[in-house]
PDB file of N, CA and C in Angstrom:
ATOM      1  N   UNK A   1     122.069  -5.271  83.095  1.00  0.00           N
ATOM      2  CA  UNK A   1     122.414  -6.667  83.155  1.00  0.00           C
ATOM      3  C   UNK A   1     122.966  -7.008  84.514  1.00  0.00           C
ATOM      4  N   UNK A   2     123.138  -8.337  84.495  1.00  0.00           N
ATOM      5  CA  UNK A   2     123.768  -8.752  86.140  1.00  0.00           C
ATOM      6  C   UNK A   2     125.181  -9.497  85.674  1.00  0.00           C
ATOM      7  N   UNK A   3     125.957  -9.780  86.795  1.00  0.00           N
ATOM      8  CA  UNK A   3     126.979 -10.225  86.533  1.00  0.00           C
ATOM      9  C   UNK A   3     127.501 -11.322  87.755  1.00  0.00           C
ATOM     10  N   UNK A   4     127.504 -12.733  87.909  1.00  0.00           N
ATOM     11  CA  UNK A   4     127.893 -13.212  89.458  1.00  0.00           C
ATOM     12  C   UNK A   4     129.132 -13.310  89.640  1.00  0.00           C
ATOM     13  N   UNK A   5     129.327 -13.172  90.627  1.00  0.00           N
ATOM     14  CA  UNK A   5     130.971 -12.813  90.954  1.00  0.00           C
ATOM     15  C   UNK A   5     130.756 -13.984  92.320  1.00  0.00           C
ATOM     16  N   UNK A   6     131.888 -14.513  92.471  1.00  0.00           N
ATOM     17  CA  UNK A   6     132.604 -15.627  93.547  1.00  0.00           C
ATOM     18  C   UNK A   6     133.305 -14.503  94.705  1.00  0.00           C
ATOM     19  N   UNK A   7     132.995 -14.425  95.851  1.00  0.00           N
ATOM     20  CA  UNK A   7     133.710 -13.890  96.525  1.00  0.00           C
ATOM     21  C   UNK A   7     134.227 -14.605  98.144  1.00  0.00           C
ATOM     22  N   UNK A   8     135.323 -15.467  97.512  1.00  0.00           N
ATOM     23  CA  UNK A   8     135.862 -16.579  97.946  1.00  0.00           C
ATOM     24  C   UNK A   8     136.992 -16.101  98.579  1.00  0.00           C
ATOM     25  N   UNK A   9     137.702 -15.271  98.183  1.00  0.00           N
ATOM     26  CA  UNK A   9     139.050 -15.040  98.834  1.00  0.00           C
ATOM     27  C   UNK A   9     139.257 -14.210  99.625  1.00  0.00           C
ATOM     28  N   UNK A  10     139.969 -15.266 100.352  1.00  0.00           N
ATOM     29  CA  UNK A  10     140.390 -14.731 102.247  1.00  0.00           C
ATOM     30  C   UNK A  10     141.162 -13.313 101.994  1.00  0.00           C
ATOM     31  N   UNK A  11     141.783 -12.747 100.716  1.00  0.00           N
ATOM     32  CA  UNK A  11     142.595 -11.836 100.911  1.00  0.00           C
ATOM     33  C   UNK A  11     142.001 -10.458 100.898  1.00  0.00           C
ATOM     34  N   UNK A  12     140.382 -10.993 100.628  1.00  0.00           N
ATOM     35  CA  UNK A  12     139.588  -9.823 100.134  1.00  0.00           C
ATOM     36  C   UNK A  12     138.713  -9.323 101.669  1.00  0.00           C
ATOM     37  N   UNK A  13     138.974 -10.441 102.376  1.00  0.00           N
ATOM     38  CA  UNK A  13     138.280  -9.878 103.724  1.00  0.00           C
ATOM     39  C   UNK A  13     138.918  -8.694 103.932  1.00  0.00           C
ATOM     40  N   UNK A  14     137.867  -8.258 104.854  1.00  0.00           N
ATOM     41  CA  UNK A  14     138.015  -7.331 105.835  1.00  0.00           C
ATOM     42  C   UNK A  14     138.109  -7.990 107.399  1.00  0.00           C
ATOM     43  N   UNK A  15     137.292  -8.202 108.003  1.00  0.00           N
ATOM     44  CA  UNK A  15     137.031  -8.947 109.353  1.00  0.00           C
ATOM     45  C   UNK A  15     136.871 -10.135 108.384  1.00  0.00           C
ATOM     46  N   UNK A  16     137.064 -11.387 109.566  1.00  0.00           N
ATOM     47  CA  UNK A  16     137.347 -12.781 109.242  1.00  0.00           C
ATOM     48  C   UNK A  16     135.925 -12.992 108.952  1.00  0.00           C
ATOM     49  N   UNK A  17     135.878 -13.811 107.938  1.00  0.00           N
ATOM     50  CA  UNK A  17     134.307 -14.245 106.941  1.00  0.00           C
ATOM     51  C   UNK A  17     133.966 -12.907 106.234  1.00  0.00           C
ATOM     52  N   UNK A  18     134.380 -11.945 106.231  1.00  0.00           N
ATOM     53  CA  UNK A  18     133.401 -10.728 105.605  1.00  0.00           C
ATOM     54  C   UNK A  18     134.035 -10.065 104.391  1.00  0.00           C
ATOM     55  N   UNK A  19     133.571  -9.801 103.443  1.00  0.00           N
ATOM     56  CA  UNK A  19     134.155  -9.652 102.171  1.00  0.00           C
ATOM     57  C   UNK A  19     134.728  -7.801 102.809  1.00  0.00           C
ATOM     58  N   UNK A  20     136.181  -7.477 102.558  1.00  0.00           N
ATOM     59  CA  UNK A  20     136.238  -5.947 102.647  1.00  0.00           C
ATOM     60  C   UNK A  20     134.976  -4.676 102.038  1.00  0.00           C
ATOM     61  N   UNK A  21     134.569  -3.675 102.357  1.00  0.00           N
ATOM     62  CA  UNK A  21     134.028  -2.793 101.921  1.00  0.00           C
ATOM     63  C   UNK A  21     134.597  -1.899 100.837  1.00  0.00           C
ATOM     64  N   UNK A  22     135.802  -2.263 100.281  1.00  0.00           N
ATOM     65  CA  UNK A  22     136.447  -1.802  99.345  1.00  0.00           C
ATOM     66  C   UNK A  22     135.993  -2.339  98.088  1.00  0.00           C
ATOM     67  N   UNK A  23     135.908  -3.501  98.519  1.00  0.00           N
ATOM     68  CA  UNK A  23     135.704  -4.642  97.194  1.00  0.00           C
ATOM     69  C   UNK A  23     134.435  -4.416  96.800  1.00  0.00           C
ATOM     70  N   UNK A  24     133.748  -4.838  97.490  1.00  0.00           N
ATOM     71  CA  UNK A  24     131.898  -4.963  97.425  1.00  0.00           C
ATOM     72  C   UNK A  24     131.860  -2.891  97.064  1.00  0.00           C
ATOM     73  N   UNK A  25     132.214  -1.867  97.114  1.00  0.00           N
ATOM     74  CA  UNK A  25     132.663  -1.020  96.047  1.00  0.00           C
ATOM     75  C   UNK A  25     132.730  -0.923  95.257  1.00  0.00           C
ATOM     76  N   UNK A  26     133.837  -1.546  94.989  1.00  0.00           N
ATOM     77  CA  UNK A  26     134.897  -2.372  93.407  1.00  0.00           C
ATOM     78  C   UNK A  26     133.570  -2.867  92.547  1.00  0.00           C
ATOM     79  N   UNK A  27     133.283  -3.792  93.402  1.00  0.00           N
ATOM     80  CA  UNK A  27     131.836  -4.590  92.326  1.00  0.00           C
ATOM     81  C   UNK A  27     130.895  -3.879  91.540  1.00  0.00           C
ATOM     82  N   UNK A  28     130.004  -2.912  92.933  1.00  0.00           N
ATOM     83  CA  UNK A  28     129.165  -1.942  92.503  1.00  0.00           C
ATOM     84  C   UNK A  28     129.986  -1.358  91.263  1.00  0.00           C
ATOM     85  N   UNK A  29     130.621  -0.668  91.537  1.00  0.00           N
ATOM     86  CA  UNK A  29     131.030   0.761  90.380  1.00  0.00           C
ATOM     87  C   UNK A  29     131.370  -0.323  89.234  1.00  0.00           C
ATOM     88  N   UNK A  30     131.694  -1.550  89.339  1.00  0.00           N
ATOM     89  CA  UNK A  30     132.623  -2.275  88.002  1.00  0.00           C
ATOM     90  C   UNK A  30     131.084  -2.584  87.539  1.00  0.00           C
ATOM     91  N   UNK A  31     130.174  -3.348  88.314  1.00  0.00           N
ATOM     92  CA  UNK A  31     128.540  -3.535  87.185  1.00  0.00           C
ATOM     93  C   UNK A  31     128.266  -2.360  86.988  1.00  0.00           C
ATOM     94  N   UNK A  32     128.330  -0.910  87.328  1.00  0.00           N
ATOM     95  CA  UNK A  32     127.227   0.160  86.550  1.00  0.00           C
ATOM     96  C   UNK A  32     128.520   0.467  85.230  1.00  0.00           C
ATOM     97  N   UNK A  33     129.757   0.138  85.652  1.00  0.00           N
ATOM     98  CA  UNK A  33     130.484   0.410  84.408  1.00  0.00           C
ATOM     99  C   UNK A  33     130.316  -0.253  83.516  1.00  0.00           C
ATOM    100  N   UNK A  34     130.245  -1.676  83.930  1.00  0.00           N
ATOM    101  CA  UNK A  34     129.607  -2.441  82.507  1.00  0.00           C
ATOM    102  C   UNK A  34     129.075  -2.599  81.678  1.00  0.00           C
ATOM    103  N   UNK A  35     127.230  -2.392  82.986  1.00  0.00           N
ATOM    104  CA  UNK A  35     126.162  -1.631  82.331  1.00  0.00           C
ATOM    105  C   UNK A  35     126.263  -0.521  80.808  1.00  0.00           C
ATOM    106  N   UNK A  36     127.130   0.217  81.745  1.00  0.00           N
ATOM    107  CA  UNK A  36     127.148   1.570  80.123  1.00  0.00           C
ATOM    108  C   UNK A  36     128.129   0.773  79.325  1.00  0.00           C
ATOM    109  N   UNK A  37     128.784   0.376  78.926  1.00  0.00           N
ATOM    110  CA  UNK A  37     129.392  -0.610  77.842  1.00  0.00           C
ATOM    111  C   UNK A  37     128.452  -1.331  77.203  1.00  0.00           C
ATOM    112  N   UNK A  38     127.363  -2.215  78.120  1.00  0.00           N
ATOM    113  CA  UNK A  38     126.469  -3.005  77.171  1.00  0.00           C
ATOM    114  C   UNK A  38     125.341  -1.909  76.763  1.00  0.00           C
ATOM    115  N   UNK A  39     125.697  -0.660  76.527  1.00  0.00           N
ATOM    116  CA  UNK A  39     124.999  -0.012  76.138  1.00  0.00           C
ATOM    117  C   UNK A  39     125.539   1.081  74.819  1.00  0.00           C
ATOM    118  N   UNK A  40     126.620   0.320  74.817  1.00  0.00           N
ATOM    119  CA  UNK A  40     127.602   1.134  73.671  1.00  0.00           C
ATOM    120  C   UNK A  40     128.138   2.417  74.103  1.00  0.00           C
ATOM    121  N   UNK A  41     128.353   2.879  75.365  1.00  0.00           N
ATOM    122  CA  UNK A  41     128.962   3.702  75.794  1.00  0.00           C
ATOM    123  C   UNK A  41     129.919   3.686  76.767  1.00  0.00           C
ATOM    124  N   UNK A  42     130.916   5.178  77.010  1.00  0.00           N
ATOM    125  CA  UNK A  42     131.444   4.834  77.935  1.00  0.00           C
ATOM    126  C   UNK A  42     131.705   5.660  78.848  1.00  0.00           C
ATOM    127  N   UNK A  43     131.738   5.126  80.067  1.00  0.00           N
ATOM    128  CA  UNK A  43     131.614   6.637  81.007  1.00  0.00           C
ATOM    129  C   UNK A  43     133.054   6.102  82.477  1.00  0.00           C
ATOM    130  N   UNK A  44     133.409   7.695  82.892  1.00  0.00           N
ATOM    131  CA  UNK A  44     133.988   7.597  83.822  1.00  0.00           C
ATOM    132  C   UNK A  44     132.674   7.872  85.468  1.00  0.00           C
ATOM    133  N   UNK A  45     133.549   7.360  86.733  1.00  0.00           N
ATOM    134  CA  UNK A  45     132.731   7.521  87.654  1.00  0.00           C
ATOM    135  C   UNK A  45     133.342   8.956  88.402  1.00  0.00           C
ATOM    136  N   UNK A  46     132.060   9.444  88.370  1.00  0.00           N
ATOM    137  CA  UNK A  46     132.216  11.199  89.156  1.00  0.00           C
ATOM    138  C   UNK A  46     131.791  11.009  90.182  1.00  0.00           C
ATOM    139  N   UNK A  47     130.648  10.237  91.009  1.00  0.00           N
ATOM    140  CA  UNK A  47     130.423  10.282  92.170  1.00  0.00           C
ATOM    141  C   UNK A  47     129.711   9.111  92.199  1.00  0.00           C
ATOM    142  N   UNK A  48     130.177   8.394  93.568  1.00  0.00           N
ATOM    143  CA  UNK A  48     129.605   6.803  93.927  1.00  0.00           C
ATOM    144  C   UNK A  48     129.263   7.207  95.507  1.00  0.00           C
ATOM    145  N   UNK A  49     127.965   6.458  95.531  1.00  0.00           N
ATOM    146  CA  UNK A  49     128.050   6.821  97.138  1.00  0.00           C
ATOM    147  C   UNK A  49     127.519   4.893  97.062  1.00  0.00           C
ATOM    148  N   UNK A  50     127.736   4.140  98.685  1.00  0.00           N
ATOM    149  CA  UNK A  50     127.310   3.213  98.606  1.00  0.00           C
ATOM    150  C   UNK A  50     126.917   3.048 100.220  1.00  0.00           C
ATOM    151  N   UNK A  51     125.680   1.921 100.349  1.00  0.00           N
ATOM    152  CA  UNK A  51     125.175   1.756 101.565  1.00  0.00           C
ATOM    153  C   UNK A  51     125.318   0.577 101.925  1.00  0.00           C
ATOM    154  N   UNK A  52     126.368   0.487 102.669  1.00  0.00           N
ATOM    155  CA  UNK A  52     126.431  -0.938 103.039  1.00  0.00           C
ATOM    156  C   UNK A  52     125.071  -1.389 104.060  1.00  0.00           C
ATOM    157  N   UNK A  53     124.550  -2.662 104.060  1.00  0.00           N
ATOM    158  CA  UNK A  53     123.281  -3.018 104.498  1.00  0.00           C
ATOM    159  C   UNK A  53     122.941  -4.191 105.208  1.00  0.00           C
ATOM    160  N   UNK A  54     124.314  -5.233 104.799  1.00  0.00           N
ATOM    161  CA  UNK A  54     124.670  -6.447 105.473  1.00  0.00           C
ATOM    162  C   UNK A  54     125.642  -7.167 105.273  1.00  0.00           C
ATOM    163  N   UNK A  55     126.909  -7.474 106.237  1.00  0.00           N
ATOM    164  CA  UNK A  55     127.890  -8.065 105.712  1.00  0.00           C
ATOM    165  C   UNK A  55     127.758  -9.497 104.983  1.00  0.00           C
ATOM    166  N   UNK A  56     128.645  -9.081 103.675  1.00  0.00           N
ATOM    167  CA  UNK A  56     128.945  -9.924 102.633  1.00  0.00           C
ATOM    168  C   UNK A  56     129.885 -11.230 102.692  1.00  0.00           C
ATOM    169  N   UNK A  57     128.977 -12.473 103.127  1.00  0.00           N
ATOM    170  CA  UNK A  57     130.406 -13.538 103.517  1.00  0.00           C
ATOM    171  C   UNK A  57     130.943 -13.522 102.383  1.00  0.00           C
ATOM    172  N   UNK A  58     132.308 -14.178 102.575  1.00  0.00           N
ATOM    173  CA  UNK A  58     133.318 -14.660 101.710  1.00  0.00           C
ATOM    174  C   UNK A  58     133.362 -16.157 101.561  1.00  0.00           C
ATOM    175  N   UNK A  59     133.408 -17.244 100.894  1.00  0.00           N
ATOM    176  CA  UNK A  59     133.085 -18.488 100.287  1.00  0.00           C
ATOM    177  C   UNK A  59     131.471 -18.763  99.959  1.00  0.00           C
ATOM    178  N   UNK A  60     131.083 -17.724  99.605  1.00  0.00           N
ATOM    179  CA  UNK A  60     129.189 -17.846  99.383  1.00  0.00           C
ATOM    180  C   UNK A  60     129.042 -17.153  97.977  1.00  0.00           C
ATOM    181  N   UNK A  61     128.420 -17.638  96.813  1.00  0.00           N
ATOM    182  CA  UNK A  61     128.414 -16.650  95.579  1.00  0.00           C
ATOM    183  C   UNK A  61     127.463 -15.586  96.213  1.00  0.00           C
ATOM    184  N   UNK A  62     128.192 -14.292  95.462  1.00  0.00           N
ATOM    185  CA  UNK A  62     126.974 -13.332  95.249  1.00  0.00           C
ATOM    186  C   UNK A  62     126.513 -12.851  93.989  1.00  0.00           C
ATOM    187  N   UNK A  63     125.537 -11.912  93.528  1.00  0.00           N
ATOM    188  CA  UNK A  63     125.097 -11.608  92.386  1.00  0.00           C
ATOM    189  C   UNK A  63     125.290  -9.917  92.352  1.00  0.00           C
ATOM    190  N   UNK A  64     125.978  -9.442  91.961  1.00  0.00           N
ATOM    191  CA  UNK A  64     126.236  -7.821  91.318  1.00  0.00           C
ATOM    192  C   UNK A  64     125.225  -7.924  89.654  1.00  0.00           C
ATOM    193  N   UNK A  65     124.272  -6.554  89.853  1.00  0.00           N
ATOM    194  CA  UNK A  65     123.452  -6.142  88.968  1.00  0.00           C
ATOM    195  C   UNK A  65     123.960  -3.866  89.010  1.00  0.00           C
ATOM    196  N   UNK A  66     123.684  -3.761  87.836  1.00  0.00           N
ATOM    197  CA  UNK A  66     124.138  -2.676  87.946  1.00  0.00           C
ATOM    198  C   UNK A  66     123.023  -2.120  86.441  1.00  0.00           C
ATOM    199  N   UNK A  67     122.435  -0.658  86.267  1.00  0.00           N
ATOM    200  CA  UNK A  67     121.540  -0.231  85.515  1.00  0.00           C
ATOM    201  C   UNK A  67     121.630   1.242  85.390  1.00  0.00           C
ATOM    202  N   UNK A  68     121.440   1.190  84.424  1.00  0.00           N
ATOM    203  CA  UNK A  68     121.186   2.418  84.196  1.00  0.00           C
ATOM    204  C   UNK A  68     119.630   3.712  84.575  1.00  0.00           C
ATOM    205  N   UNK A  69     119.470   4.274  86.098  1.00  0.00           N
ATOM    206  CA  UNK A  69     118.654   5.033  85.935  1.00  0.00           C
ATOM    207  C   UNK A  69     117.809   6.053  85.235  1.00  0.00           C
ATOM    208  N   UNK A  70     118.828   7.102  84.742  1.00  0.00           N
ATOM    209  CA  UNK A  70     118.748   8.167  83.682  1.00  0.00           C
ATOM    210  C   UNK A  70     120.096   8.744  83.047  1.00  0.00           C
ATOM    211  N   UNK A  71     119.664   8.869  81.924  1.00  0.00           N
ATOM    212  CA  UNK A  71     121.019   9.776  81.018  1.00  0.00           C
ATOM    213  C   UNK A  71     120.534  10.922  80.800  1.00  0.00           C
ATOM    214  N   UNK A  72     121.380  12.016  81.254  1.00  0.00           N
ATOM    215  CA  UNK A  72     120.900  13.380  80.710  1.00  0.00           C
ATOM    216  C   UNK A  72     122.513  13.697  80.817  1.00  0.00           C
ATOM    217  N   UNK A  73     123.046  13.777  79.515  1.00  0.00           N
ATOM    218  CA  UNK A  73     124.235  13.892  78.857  1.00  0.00           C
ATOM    219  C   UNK A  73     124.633  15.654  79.606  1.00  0.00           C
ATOM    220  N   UNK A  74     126.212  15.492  80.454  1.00  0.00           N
ATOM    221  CA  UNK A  74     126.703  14.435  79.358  1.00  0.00           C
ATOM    222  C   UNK A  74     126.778  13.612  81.128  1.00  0.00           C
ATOM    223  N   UNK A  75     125.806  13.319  82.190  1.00  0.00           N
ATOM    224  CA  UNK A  75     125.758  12.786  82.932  1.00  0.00           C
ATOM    225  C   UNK A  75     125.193  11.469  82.940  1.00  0.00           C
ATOM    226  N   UNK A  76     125.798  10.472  83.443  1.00  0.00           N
ATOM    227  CA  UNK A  76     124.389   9.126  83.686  1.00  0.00           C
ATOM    228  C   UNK A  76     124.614   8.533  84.812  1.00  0.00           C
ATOM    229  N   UNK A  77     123.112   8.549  85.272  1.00  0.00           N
ATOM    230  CA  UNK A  77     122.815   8.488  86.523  1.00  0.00           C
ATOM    231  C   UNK A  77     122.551   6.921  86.826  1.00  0.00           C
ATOM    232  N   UNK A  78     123.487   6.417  87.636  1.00  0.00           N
ATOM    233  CA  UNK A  78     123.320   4.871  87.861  1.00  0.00           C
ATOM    234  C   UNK A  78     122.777   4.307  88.794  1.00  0.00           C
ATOM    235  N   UNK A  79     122.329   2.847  88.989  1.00  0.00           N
ATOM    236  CA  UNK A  79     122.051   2.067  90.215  1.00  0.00           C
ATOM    237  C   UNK A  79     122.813   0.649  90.162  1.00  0.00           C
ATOM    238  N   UNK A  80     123.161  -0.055  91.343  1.00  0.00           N
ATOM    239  CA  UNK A  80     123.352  -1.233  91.529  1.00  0.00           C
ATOM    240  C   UNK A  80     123.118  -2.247  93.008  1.00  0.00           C
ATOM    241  N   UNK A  81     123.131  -3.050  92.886  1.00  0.00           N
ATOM    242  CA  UNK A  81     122.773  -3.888  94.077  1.00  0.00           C
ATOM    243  C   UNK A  81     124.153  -5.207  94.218  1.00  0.00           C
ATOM    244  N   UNK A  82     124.029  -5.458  95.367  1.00  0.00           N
ATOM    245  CA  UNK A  82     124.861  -7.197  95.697  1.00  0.00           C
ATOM    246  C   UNK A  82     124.024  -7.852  96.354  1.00  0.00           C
ATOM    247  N   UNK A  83     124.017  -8.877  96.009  1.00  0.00           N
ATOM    248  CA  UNK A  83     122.739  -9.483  96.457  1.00  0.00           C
ATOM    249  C   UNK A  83     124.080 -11.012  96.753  1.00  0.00           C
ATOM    250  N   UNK A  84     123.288 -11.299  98.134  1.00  0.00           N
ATOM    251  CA  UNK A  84     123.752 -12.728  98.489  1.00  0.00           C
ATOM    252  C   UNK A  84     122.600 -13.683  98.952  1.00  0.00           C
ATOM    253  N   UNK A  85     122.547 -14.868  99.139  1.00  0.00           N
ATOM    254  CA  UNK A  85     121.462 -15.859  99.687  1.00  0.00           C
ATOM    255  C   UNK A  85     120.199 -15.242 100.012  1.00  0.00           C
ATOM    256  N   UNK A  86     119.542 -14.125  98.490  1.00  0.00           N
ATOM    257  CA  UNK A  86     118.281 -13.657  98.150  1.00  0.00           C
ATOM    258  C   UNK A  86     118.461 -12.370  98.945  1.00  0.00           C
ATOM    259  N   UNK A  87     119.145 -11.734  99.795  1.00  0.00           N
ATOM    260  CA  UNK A  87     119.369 -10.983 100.737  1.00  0.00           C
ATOM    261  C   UNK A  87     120.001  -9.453  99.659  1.00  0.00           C
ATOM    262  N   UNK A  88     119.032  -8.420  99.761  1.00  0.00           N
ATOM    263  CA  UNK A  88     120.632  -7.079  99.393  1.00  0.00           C
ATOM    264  C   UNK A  88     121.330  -6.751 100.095  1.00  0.00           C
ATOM    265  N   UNK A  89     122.749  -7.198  99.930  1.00  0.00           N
ATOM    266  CA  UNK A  89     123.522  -6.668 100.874  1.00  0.00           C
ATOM    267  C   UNK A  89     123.935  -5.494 101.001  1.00  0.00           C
ATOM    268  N   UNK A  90     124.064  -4.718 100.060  1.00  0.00           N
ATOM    269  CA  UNK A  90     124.549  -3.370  99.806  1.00  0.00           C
ATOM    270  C   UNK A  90     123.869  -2.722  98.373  1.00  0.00           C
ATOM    271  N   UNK A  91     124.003  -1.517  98.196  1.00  0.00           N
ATOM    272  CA  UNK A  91     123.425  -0.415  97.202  1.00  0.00           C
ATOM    273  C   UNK A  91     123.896   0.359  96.622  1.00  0.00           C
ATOM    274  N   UNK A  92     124.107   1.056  95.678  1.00  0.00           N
ATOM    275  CA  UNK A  92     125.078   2.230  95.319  1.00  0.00           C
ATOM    276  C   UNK A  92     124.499   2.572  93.928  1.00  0.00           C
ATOM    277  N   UNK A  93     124.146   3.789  94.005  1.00  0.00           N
ATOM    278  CA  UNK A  93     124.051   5.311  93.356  1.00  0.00           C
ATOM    279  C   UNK A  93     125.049   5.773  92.990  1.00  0.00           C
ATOM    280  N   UNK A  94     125.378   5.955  91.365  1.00  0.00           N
ATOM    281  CA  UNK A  94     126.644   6.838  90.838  1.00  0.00           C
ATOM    282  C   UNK A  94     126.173   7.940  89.753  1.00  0.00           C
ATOM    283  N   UNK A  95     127.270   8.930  89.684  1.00  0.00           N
ATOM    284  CA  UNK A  95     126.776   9.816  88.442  1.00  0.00           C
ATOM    285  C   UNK A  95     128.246   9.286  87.789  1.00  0.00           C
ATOM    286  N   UNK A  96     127.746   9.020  86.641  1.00  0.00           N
ATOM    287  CA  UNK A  96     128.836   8.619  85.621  1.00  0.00           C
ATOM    288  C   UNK A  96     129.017   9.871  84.365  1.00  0.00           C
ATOM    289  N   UNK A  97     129.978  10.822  84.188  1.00  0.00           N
ATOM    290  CA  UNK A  97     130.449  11.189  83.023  1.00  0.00           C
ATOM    291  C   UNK A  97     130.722  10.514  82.201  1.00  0.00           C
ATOM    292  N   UNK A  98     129.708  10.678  80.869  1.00  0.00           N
ATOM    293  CA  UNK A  98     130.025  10.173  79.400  1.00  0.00           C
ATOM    294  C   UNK A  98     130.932  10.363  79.097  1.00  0.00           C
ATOM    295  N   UNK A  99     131.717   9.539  78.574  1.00  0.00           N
ATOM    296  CA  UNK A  99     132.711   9.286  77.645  1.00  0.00           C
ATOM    297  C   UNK A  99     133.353   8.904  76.396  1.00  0.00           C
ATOM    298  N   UNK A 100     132.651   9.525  75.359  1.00  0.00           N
ATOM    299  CA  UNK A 100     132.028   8.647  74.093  1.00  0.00           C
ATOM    300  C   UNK A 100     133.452   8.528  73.593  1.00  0.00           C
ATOM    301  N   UNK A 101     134.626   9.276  73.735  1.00  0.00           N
ATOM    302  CA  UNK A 101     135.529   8.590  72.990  1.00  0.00           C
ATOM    303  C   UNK A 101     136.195   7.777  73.412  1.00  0.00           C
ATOM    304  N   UNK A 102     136.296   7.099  74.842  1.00  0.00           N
ATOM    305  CA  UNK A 102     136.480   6.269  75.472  1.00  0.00           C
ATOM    306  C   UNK A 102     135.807   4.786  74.900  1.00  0.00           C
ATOM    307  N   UNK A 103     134.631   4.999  74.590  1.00  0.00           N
ATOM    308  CA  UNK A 103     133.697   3.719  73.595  1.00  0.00           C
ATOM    309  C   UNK A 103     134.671   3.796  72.051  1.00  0.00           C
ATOM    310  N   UNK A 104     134.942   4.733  71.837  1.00  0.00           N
ATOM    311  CA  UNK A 104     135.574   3.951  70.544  1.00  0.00           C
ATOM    312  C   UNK A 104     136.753   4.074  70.188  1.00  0.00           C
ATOM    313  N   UNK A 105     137.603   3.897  71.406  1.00  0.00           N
ATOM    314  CA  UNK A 105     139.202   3.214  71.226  1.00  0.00           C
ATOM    315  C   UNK A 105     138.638   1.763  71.827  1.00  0.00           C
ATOM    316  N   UNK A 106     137.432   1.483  72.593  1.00  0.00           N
ATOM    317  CA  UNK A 106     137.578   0.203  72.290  1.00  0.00           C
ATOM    318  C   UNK A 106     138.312  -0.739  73.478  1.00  0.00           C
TER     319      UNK A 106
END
């Protein structure tokens, strides 16, 4: 699934107009986490790598999408994108450890 996120605030820059590389992070790993939730599961993140590809203004919506590549338990192998004014700005590849009892506390 996708998710749009507003990335409006000056506190989130990094350089003036540019969303920090922490955040646009934050995003990635928070859509592939989602992802496995709308999938009835739940996983922690074991390894994120991300490629930043073009800076991300700040007062411009962007669109965070995040998916599931492959599950081969108890690993799942993720993807996501940020996408701004049709543009990808950045990418990121995670291996997520399942967490099934994490899904049902809920």
């Amino acid at each position: 699934g996708s998710v749009r996120a507003s990335c409006a605030a000056r506190r989130s820059e990094g350089y003036a107009g540019s969303l920090h590389g922490g955040v646009i992070s934050a995003l990635l790993d928070g859509a592939m986490t989602h992802c496995i939730f709308a999938h009835g599961r739940a996983g922690v993140t074991g390894e994120l790598r991300v490629r930043y590809r073009h800076s991300v203004v700040t007062d411009h919506m962007a669109v965070v999408r995040g998916w599931i590549r492959r599950f081969s338990p108890p690993l799942c192998f993720m993807g996501a994108e940020l996408f701004q004014d049709g543009q990808v700005k950045a990418t990121a590849t995670a291996k997520f450890v399942d967490r099934p009892q994490l899904a049902e506390k809920g």
